[in-house]
N, C-alpha and C. Protein backbone atom coordinates (compact mmCIF):
# COMPACT_ATOMS: atom_id res chain seq x y z
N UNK A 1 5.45 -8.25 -0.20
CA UNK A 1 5.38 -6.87 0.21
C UNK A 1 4.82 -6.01 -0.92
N UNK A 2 5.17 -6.36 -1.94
CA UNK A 2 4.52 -5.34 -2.79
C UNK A 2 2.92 -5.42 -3.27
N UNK A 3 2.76 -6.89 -3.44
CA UNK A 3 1.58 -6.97 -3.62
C UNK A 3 0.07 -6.53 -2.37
N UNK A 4 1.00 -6.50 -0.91
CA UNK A 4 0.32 -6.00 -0.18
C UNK A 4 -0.04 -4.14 -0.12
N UNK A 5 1.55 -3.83 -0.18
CA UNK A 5 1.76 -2.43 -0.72
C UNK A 5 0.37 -1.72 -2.05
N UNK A 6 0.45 -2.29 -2.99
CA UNK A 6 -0.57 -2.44 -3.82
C UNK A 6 -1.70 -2.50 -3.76
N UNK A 7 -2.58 -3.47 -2.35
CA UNK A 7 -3.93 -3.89 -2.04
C UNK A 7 -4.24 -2.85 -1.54
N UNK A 8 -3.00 -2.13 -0.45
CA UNK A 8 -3.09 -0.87 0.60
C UNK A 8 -3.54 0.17 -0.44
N UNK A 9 -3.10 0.58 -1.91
CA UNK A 9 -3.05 1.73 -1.82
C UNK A 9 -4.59 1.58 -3.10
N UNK A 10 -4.37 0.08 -3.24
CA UNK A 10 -6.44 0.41 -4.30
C UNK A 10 -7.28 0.60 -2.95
N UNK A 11 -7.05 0.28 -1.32
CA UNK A 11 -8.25 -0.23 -0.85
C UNK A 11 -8.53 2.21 -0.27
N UNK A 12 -7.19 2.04 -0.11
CA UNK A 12 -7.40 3.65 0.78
C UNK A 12 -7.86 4.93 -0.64
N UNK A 13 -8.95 5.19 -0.04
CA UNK A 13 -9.19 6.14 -1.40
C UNK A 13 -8.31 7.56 -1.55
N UNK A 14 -8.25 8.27 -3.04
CA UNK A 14 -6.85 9.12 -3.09
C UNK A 14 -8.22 10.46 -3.39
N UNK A 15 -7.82 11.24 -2.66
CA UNK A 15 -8.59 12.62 -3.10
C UNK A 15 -7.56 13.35 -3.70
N UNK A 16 -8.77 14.09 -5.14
CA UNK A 16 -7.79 14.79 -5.91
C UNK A 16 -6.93 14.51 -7.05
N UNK A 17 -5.95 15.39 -6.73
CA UNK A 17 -4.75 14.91 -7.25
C UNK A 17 -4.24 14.71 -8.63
N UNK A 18 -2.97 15.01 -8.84
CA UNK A 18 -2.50 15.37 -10.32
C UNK A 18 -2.24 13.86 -11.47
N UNK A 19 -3.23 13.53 -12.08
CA UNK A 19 -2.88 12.32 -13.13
C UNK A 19 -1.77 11.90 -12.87
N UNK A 20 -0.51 12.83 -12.97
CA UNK A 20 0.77 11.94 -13.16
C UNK A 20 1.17 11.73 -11.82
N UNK A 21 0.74 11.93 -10.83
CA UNK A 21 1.60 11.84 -9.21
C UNK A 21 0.67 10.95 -8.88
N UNK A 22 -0.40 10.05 -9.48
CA UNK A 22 -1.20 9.18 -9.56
C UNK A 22 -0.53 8.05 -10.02
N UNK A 23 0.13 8.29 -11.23
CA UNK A 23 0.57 7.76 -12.15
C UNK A 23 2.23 6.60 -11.52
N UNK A 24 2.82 7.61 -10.75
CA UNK A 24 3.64 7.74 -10.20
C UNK A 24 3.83 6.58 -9.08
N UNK A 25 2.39 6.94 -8.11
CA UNK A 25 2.16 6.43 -6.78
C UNK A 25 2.02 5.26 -7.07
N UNK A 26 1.48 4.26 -8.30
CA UNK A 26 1.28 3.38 -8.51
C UNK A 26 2.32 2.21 -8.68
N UNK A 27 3.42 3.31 -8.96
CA UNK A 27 5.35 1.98 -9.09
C UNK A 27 5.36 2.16 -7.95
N UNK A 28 5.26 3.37 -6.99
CA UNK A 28 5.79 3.36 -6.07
C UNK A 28 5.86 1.44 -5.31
N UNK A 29 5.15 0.98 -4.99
CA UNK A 29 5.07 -0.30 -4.34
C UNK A 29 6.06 -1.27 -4.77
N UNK A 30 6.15 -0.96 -6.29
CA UNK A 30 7.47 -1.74 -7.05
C UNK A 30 8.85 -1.33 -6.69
N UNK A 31 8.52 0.11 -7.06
CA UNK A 31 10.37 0.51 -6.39
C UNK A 31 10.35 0.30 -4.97
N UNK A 32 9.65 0.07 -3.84
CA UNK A 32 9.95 -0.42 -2.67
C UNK A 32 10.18 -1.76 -3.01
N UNK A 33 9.97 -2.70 -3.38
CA UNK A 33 10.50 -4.10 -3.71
C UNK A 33 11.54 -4.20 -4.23
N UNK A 34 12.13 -3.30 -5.00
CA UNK A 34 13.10 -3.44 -5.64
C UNK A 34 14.49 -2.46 -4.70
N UNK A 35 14.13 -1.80 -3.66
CA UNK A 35 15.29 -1.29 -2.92
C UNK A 35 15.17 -1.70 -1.74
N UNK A 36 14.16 -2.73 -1.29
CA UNK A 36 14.46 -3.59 -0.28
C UNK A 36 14.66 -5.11 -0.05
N UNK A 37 14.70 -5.00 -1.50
CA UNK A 37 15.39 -6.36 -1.68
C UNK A 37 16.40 -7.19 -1.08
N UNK A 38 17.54 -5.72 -0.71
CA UNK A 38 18.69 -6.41 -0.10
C UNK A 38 18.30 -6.57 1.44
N UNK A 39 17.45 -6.10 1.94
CA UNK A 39 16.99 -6.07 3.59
C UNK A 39 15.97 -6.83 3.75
N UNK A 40 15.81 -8.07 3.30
CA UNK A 40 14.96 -9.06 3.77
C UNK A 40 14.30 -8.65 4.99
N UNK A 41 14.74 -8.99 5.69
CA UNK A 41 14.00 -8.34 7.13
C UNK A 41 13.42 -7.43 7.25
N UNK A 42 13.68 -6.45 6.62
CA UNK A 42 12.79 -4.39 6.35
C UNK A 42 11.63 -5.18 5.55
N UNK A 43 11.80 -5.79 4.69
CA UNK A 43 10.79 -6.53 3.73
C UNK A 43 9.68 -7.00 4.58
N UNK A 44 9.75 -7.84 5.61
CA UNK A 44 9.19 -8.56 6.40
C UNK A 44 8.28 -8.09 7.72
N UNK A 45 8.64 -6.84 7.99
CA UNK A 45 8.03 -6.04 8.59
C UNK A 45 7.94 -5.22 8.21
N UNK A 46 8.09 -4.87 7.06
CA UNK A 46 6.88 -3.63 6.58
C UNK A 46 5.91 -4.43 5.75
N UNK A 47 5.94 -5.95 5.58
CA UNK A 47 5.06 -6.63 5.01
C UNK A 47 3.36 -6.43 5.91
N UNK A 48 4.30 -7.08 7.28
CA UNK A 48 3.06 -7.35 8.00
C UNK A 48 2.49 -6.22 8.46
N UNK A 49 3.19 -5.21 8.76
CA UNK A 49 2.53 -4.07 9.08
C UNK A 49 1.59 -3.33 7.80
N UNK A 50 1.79 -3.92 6.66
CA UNK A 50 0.81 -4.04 5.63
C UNK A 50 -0.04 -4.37 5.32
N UNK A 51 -0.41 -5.70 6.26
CA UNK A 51 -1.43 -6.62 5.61
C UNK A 51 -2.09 -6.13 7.66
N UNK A 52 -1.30 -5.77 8.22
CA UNK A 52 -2.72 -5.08 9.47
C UNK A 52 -3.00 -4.12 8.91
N UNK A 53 -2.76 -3.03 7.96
CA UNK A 53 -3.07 -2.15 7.48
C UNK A 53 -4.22 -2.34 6.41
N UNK A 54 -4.16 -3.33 5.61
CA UNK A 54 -5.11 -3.90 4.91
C UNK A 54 -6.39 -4.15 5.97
N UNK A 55 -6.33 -5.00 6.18
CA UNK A 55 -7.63 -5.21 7.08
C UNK A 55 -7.81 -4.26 8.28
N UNK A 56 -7.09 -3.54 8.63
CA UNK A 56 -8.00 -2.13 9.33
C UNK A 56 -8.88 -1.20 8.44
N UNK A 57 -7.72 -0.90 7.32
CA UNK A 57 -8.17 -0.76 6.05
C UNK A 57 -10.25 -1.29 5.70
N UNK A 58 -9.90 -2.47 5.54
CA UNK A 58 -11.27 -2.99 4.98
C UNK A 58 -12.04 -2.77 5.99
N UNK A 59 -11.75 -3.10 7.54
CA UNK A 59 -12.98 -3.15 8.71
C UNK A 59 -13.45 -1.62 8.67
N UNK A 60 -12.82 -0.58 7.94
CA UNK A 60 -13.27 0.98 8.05
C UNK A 60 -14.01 0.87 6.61
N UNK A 61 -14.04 0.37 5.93
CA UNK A 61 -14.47 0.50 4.95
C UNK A 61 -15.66 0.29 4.69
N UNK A 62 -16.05 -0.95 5.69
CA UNK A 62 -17.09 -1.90 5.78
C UNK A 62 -17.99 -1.45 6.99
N UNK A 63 -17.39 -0.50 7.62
CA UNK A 63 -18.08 -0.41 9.07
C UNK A 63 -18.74 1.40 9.03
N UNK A 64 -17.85 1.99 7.56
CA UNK A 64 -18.36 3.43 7.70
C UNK A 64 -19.39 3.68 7.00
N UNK A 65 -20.16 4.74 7.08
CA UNK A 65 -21.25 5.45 6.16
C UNK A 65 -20.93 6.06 5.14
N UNK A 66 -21.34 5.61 3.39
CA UNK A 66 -20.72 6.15 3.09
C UNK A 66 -20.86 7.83 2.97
């Protein structure tokens, strides 16, 4: 989950925005691993709903002008 969390947030581009809430957004993916640790299952579907997010992700990426 996190490492998908992670792919999600290099692939979606960030407009803007303050260095440190940049800075910030980047654990974010870690501290979700680390407070859903105990909910295996929350883990597991917000995994996969990650990795369709990834590759909708890429097929827009690949399919738009830039």
């Amino acid at each position: 989950m996190i490492v998908s969390s992670f792919i999600m947030q290099k692939m979606t581009p960030m407009t803007g925005g303050d260095p440190a809430q940049q800075k910030v957004m980047q654990f974010m993916p870690l501290m979700y691993g680390v407070f859903f640790w105990p909910a295996s299952s929350g883990c597991v579907i917000l995994a996969n709903q990650q990795f369709g997010g990834i590759a909708q992700q890429w097929f827009f990426n690949k399919t738009q002008a830039p």
